[in-house]
PDB file of N, CA and C in Angstrom:
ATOM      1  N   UNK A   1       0.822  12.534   2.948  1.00  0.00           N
ATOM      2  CA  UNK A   1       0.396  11.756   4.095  1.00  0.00           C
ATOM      3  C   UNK A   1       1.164  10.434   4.093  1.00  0.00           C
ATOM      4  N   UNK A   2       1.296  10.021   5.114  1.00  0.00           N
ATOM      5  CA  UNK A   2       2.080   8.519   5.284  1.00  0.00           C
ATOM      6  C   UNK A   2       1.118   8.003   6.265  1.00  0.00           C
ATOM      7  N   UNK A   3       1.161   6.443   5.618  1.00  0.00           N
ATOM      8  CA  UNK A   3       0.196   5.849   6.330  1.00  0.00           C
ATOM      9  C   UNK A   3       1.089   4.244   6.571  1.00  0.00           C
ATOM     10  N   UNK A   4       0.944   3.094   7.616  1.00  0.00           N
ATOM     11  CA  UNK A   4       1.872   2.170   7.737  1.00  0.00           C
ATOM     12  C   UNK A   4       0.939   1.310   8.493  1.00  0.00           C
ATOM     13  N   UNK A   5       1.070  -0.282   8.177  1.00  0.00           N
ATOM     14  CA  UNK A   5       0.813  -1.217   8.310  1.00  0.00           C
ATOM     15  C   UNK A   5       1.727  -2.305   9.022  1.00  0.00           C
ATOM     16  N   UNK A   6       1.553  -2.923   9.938  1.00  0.00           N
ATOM     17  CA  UNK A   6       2.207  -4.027   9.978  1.00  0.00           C
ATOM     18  C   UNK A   6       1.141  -5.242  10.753  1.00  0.00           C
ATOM     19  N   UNK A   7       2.208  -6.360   9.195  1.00  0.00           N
ATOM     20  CA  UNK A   7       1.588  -7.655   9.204  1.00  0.00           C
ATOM     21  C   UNK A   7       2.695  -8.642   9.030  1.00  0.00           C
ATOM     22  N   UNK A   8       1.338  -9.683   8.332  1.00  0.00           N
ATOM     23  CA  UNK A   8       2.153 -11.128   8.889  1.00  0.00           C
ATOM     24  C   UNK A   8       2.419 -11.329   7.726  1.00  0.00           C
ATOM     25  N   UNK A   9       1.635 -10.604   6.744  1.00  0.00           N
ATOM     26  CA  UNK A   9       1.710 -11.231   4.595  1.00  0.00           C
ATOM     27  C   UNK A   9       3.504 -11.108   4.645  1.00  0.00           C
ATOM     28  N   UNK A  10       4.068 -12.132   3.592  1.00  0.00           N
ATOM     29  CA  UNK A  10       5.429 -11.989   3.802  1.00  0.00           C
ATOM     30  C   UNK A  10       5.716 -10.801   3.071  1.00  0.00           C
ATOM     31  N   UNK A  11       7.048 -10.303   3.505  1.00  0.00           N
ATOM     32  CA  UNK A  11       7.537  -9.414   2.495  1.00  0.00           C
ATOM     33  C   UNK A  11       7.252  -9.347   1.204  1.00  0.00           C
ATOM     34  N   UNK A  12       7.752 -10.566   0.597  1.00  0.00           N
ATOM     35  CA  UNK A  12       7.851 -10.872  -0.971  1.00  0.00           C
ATOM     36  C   UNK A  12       6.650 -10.846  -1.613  1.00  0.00           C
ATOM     37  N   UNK A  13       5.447 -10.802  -1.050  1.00  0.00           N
ATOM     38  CA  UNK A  13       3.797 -10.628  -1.572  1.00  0.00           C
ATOM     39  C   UNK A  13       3.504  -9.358  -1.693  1.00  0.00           C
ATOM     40  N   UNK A  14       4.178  -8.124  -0.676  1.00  0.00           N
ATOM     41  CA  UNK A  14       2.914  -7.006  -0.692  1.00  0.00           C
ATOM     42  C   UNK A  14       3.459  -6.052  -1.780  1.00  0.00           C
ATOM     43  N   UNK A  15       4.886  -6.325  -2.399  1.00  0.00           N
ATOM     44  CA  UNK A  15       4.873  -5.350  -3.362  1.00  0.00           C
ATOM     45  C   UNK A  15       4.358  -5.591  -4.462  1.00  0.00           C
ATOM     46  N   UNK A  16       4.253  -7.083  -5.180  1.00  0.00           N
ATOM     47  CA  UNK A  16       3.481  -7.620  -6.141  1.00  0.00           C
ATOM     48  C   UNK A  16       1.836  -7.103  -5.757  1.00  0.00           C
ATOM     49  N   UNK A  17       1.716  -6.845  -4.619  1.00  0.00           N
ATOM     50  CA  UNK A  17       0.050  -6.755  -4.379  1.00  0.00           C
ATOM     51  C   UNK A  17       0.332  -5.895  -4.643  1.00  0.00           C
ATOM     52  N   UNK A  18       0.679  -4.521  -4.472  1.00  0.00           N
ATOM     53  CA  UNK A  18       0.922  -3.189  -4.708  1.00  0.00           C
ATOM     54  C   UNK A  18       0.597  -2.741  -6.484  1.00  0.00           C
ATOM     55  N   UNK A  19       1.543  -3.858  -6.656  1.00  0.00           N
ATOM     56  CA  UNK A  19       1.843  -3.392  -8.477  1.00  0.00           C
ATOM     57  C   UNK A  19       0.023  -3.822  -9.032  1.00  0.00           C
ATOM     58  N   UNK A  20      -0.347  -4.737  -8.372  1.00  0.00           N
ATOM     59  CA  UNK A  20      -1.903  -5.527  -8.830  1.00  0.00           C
ATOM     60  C   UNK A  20      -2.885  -4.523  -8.746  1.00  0.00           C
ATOM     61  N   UNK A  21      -2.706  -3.685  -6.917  1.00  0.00           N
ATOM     62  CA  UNK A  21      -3.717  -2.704  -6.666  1.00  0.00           C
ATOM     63  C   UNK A  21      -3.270  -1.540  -7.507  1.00  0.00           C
ATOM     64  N   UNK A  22      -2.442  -1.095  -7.296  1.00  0.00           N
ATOM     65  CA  UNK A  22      -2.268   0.428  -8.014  1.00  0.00           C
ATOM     66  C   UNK A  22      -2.119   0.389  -9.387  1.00  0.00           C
ATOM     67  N   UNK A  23      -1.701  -0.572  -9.817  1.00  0.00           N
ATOM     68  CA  UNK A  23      -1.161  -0.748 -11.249  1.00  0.00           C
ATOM     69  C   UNK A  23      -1.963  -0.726 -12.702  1.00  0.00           C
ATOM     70  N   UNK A  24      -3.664  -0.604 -12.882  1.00  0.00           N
ATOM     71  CA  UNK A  24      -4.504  -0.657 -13.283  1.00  0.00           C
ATOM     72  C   UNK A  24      -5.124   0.605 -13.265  1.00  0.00           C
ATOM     73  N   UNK A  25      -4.935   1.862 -12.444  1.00  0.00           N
ATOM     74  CA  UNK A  25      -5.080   3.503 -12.700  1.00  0.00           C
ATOM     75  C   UNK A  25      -4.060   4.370 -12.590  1.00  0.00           C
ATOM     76  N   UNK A  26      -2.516   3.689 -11.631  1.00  0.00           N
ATOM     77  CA  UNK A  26      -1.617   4.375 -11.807  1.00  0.00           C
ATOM     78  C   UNK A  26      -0.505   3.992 -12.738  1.00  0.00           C
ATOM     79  N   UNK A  27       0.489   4.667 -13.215  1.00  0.00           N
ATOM     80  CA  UNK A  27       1.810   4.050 -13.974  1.00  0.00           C
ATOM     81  C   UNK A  27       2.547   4.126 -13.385  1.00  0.00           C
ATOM     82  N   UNK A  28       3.628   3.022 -13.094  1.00  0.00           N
ATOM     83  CA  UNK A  28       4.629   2.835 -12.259  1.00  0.00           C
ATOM     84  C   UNK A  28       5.398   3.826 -12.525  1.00  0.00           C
ATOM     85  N   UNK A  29       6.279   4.863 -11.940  1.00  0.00           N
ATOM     86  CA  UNK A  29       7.085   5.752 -11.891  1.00  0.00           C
ATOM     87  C   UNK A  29       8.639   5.458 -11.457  1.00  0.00           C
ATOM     88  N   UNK A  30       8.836   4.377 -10.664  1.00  0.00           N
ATOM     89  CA  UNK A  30       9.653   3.944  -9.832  1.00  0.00           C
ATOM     90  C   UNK A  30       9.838   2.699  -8.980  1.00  0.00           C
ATOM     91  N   UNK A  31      10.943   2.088  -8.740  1.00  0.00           N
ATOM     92  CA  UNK A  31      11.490   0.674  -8.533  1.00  0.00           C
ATOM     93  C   UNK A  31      12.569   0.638  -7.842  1.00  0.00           C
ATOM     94  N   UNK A  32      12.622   0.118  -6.711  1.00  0.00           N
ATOM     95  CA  UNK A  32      13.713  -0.804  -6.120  1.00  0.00           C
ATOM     96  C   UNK A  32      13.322  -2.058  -5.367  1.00  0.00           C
ATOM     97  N   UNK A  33      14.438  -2.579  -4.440  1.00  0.00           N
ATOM     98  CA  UNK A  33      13.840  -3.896  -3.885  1.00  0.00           C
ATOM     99  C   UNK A  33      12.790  -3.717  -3.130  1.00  0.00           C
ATOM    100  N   UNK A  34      12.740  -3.017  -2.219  1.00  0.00           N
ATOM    101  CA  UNK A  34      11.824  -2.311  -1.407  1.00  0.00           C
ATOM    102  C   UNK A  34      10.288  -1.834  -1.394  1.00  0.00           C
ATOM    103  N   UNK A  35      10.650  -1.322  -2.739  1.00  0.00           N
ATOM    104  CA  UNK A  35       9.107  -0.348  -2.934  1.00  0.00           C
ATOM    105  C   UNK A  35       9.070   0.040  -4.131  1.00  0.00           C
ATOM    106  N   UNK A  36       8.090   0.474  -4.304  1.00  0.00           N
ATOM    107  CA  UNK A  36       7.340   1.059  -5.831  1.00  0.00           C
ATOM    108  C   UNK A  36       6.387   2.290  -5.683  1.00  0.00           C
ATOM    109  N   UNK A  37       7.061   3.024  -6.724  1.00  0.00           N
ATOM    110  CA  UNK A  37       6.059   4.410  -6.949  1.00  0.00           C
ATOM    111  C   UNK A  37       5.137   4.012  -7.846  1.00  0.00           C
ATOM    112  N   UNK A  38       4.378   4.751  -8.222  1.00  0.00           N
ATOM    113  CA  UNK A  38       3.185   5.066  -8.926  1.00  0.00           C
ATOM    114  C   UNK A  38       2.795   6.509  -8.984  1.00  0.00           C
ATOM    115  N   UNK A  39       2.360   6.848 -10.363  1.00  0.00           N
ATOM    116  CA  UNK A  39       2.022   8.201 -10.420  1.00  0.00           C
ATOM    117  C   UNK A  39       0.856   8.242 -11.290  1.00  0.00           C
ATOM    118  N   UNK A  40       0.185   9.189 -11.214  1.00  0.00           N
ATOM    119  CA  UNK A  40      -0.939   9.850 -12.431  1.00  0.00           C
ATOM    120  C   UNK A  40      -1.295  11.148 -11.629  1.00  0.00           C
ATOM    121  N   UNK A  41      -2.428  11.412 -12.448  1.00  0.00           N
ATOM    122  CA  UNK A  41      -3.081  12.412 -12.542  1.00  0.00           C
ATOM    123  C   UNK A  41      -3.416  12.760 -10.926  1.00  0.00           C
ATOM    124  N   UNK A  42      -3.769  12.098 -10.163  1.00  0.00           N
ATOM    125  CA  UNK A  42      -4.101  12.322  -8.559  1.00  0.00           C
ATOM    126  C   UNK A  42      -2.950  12.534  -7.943  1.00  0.00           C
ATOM    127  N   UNK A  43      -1.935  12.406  -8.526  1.00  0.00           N
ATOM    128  CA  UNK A  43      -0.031  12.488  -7.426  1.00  0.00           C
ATOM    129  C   UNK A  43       0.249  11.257  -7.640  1.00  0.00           C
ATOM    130  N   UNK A  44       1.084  10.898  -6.308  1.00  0.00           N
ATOM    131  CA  UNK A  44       2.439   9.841  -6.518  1.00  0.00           C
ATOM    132  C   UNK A  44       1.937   9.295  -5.474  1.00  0.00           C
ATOM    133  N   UNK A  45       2.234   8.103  -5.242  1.00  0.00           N
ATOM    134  CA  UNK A  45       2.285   7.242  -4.037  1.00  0.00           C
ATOM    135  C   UNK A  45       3.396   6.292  -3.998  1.00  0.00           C
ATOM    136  N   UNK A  46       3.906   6.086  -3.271  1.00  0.00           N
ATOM    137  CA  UNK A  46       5.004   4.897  -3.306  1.00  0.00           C
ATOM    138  C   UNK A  46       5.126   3.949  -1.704  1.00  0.00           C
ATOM    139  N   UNK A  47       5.095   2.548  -2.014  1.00  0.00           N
ATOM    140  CA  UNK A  47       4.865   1.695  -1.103  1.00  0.00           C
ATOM    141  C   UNK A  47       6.160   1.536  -0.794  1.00  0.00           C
ATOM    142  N   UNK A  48       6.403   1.239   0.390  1.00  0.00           N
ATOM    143  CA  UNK A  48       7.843   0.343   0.829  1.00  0.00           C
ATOM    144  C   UNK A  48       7.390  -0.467   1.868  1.00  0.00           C
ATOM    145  N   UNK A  49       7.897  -1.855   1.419  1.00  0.00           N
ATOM    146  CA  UNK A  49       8.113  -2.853   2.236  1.00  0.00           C
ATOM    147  C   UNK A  49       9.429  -3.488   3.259  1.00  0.00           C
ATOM    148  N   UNK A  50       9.307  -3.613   4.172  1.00  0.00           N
ATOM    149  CA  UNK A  50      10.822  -3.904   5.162  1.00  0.00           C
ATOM    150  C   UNK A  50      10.126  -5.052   6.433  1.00  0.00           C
ATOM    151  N   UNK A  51      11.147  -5.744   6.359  1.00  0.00           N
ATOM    152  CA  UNK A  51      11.095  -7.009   7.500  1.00  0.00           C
ATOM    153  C   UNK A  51      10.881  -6.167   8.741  1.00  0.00           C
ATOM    154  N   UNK A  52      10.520  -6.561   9.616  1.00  0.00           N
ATOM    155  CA  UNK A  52       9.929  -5.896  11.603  1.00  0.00           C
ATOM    156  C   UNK A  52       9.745  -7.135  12.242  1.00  0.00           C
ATOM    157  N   UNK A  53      10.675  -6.878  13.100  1.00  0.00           N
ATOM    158  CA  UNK A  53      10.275  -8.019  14.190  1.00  0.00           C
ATOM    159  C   UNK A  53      10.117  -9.767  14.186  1.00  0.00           C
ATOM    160  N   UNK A  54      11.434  -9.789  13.165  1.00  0.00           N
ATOM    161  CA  UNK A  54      10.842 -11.222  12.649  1.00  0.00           C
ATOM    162  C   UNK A  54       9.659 -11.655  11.718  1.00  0.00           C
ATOM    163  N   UNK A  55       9.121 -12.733  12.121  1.00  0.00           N
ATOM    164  CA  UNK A  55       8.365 -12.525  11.225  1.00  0.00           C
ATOM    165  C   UNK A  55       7.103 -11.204  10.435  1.00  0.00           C
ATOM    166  N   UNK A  56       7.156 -10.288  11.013  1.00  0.00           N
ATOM    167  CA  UNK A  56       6.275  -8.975  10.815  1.00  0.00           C
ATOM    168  C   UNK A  56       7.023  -8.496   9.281  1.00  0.00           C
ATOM    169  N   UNK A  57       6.040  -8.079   9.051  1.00  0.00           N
ATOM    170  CA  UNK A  57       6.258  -6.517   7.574  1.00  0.00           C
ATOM    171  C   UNK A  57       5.828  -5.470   7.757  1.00  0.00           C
ATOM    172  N   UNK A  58       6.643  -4.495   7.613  1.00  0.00           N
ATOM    173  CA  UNK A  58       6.239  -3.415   8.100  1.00  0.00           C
ATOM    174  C   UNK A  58       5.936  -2.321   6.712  1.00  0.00           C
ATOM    175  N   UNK A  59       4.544  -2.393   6.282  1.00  0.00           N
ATOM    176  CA  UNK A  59       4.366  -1.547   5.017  1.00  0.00           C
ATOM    177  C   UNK A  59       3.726  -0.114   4.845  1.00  0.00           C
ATOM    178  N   UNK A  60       4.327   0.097   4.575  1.00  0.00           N
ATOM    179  CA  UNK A  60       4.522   2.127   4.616  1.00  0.00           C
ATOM    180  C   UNK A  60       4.013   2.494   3.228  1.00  0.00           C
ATOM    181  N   UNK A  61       3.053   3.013   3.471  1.00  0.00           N
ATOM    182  CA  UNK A  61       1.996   4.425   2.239  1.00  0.00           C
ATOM    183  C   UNK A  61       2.535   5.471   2.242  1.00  0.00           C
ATOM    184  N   UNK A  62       3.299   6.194   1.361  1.00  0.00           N
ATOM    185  CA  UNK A  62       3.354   7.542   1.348  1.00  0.00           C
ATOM    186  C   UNK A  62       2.541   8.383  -0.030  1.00  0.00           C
ATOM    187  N   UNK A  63       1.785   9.777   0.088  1.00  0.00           N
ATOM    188  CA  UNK A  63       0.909   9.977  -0.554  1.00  0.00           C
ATOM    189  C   UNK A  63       1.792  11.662  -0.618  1.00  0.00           C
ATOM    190  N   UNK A  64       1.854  11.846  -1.586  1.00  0.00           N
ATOM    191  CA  UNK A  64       1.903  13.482  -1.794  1.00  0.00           C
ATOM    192  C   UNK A  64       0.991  14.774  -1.690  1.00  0.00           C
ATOM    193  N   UNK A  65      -0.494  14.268  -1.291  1.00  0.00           N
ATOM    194  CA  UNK A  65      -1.364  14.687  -1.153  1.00  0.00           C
ATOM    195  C   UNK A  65      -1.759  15.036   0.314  1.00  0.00           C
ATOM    196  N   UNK A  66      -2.618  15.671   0.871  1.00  0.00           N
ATOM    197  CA  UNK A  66      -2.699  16.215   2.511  1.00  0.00           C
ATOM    198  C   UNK A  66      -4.390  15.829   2.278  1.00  0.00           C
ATOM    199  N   UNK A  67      -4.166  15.449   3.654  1.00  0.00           N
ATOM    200  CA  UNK A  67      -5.925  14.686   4.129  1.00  0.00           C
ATOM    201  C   UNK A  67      -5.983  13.455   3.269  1.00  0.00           C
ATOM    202  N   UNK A  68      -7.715  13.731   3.185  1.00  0.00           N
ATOM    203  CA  UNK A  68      -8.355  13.078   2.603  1.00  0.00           C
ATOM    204  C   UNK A  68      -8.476  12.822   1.055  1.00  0.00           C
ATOM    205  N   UNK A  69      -7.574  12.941   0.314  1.00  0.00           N
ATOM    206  CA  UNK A  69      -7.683  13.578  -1.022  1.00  0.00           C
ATOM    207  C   UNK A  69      -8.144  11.747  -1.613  1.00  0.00           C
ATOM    208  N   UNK A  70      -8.410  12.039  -3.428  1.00  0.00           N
ATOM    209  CA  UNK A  70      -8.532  10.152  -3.753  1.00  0.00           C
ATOM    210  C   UNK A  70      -6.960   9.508  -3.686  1.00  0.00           C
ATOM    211  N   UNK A  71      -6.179  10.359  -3.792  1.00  0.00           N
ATOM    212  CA  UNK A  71      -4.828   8.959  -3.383  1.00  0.00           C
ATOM    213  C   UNK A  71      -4.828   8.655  -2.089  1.00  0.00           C
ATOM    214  N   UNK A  72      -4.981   9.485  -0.834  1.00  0.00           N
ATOM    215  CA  UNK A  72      -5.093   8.976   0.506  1.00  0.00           C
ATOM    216  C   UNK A  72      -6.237   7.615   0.850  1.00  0.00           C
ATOM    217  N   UNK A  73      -7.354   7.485  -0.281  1.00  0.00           N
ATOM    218  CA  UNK A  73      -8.434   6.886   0.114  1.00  0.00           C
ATOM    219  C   UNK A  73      -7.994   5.502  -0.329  1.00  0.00           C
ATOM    220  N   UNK A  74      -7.184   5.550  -1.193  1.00  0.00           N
ATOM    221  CA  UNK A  74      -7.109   4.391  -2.123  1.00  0.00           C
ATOM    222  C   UNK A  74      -5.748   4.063  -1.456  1.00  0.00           C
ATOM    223  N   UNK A  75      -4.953   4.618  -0.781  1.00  0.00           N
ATOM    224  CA  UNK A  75      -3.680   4.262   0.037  1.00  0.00           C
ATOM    225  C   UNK A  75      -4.435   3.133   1.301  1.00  0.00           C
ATOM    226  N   UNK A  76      -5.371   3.803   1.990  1.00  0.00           N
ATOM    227  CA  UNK A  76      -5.875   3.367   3.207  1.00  0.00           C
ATOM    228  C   UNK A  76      -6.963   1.755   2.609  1.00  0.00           C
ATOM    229  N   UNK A  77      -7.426   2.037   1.467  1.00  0.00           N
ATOM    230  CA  UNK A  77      -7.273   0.845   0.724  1.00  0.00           C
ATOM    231  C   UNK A  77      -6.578  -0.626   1.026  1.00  0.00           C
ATOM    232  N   UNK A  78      -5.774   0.102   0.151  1.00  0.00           N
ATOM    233  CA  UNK A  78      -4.400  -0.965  -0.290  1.00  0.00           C
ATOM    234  C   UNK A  78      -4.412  -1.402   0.954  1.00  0.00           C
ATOM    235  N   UNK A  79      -3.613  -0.718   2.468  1.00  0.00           N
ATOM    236  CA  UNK A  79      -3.312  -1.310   3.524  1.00  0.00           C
ATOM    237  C   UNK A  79      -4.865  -2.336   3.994  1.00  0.00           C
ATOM    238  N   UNK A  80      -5.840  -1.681   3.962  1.00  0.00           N
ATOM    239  CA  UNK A  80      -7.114  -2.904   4.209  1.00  0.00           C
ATOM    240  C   UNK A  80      -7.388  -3.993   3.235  1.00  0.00           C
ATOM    241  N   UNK A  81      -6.616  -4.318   2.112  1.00  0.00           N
ATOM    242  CA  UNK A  81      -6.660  -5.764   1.476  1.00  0.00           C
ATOM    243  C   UNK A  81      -5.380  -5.972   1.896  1.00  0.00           C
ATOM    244  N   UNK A  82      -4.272  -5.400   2.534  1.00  0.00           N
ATOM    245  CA  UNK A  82      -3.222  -6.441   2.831  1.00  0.00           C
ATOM    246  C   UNK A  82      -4.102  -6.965   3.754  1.00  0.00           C
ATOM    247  N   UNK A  83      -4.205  -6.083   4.562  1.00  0.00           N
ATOM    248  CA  UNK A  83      -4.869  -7.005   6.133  1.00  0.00           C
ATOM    249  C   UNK A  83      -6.031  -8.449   5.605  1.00  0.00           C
ATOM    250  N   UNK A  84      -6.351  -8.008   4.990  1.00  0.00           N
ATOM    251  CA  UNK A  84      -8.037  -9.178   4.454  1.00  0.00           C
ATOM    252  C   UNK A  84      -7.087 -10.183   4.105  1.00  0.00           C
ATOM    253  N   UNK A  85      -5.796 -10.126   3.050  1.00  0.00           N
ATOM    254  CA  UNK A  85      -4.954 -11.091   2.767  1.00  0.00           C
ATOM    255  C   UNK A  85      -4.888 -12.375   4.543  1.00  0.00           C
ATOM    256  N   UNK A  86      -4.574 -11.608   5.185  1.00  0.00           N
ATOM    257  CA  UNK A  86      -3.841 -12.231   6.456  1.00  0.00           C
ATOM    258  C   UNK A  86      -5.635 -12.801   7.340  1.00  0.00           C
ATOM    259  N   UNK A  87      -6.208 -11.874   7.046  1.00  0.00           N
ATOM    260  CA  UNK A  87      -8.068 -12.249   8.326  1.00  0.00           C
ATOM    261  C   UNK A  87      -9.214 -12.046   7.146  1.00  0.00           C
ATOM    262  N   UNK A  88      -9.078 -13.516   6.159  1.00  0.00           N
ATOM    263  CA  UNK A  88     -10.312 -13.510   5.205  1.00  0.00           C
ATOM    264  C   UNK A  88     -11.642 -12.540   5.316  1.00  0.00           C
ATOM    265  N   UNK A  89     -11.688 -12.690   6.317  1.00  0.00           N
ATOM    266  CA  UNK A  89     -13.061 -12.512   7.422  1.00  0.00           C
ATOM    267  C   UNK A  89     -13.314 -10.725   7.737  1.00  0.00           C
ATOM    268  N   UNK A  90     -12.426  -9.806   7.698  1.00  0.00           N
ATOM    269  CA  UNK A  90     -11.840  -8.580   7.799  1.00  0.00           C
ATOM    270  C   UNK A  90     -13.233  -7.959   6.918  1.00  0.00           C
ATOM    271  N   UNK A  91     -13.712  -7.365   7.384  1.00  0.00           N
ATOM    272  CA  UNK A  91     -14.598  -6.611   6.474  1.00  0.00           C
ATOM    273  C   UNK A  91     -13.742  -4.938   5.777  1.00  0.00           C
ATOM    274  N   UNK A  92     -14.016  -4.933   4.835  1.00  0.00           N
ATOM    275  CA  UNK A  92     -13.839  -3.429   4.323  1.00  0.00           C
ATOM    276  C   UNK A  92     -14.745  -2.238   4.766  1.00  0.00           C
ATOM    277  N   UNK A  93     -14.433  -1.233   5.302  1.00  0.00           N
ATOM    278  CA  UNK A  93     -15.179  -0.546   5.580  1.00  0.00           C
ATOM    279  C   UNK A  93     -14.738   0.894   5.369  1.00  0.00           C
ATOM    280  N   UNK A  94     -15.347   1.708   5.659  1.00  0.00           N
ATOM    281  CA  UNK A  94     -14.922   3.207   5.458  1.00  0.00           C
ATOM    282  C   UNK A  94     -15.276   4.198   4.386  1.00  0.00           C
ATOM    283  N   UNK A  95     -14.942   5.170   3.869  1.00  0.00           N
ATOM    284  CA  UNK A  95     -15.464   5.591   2.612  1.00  0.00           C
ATOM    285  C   UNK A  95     -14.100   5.637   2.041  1.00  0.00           C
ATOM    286  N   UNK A  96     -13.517   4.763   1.613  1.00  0.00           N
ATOM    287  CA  UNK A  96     -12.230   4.565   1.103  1.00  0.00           C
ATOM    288  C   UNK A  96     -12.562   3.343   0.335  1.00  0.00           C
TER     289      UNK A  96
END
């Protein structure tokens, strides 16, 4: 599944957020400027980050998994604390 975000957090923040969120159940698998994998036991996920529109970031979830599985939940995650980063106020919601 691929899932994508775009915000205002700068580039240079959401892959460090990435390594913070995923980095504590998954092991990094992979690295470039861009993005970061992660793997375990649930599959792979790997984030990429890229400039949009000026000031925008445009951040992309990809999940090896189909539906709803726990890496899709925890992908759709990640993208709802970037957003909270940018609208304190953002409630979390969902069964994710």
């Amino acid at each position: 599944m691929r899932y994508f975000h775009r915000t205002s957090v700068r580039l240079e923040d959401v892959l460090p957020e990435a390594e913070r969120f995923f980095g504590s159940g998954l092991s990094a698998s992979g690295r470039t400027l861009r993005s970061r994998t992660f793997s375990g036991p649930i599959g792979t996920i790997k984030v990429t980050a890229r400039a949009e529109g000026g000031h925008y970031t445009l951040v992309t979830v990809e999940t090896d998994q189909v539906g709803e599985a726990e890496l899709d939940k925890r992908a759709k995650r990640f993208l709802s604390t970037v957003h909270q980063r940018v609208e304190p106020t953002h409630a979390l919601r969902g069964a994710y």
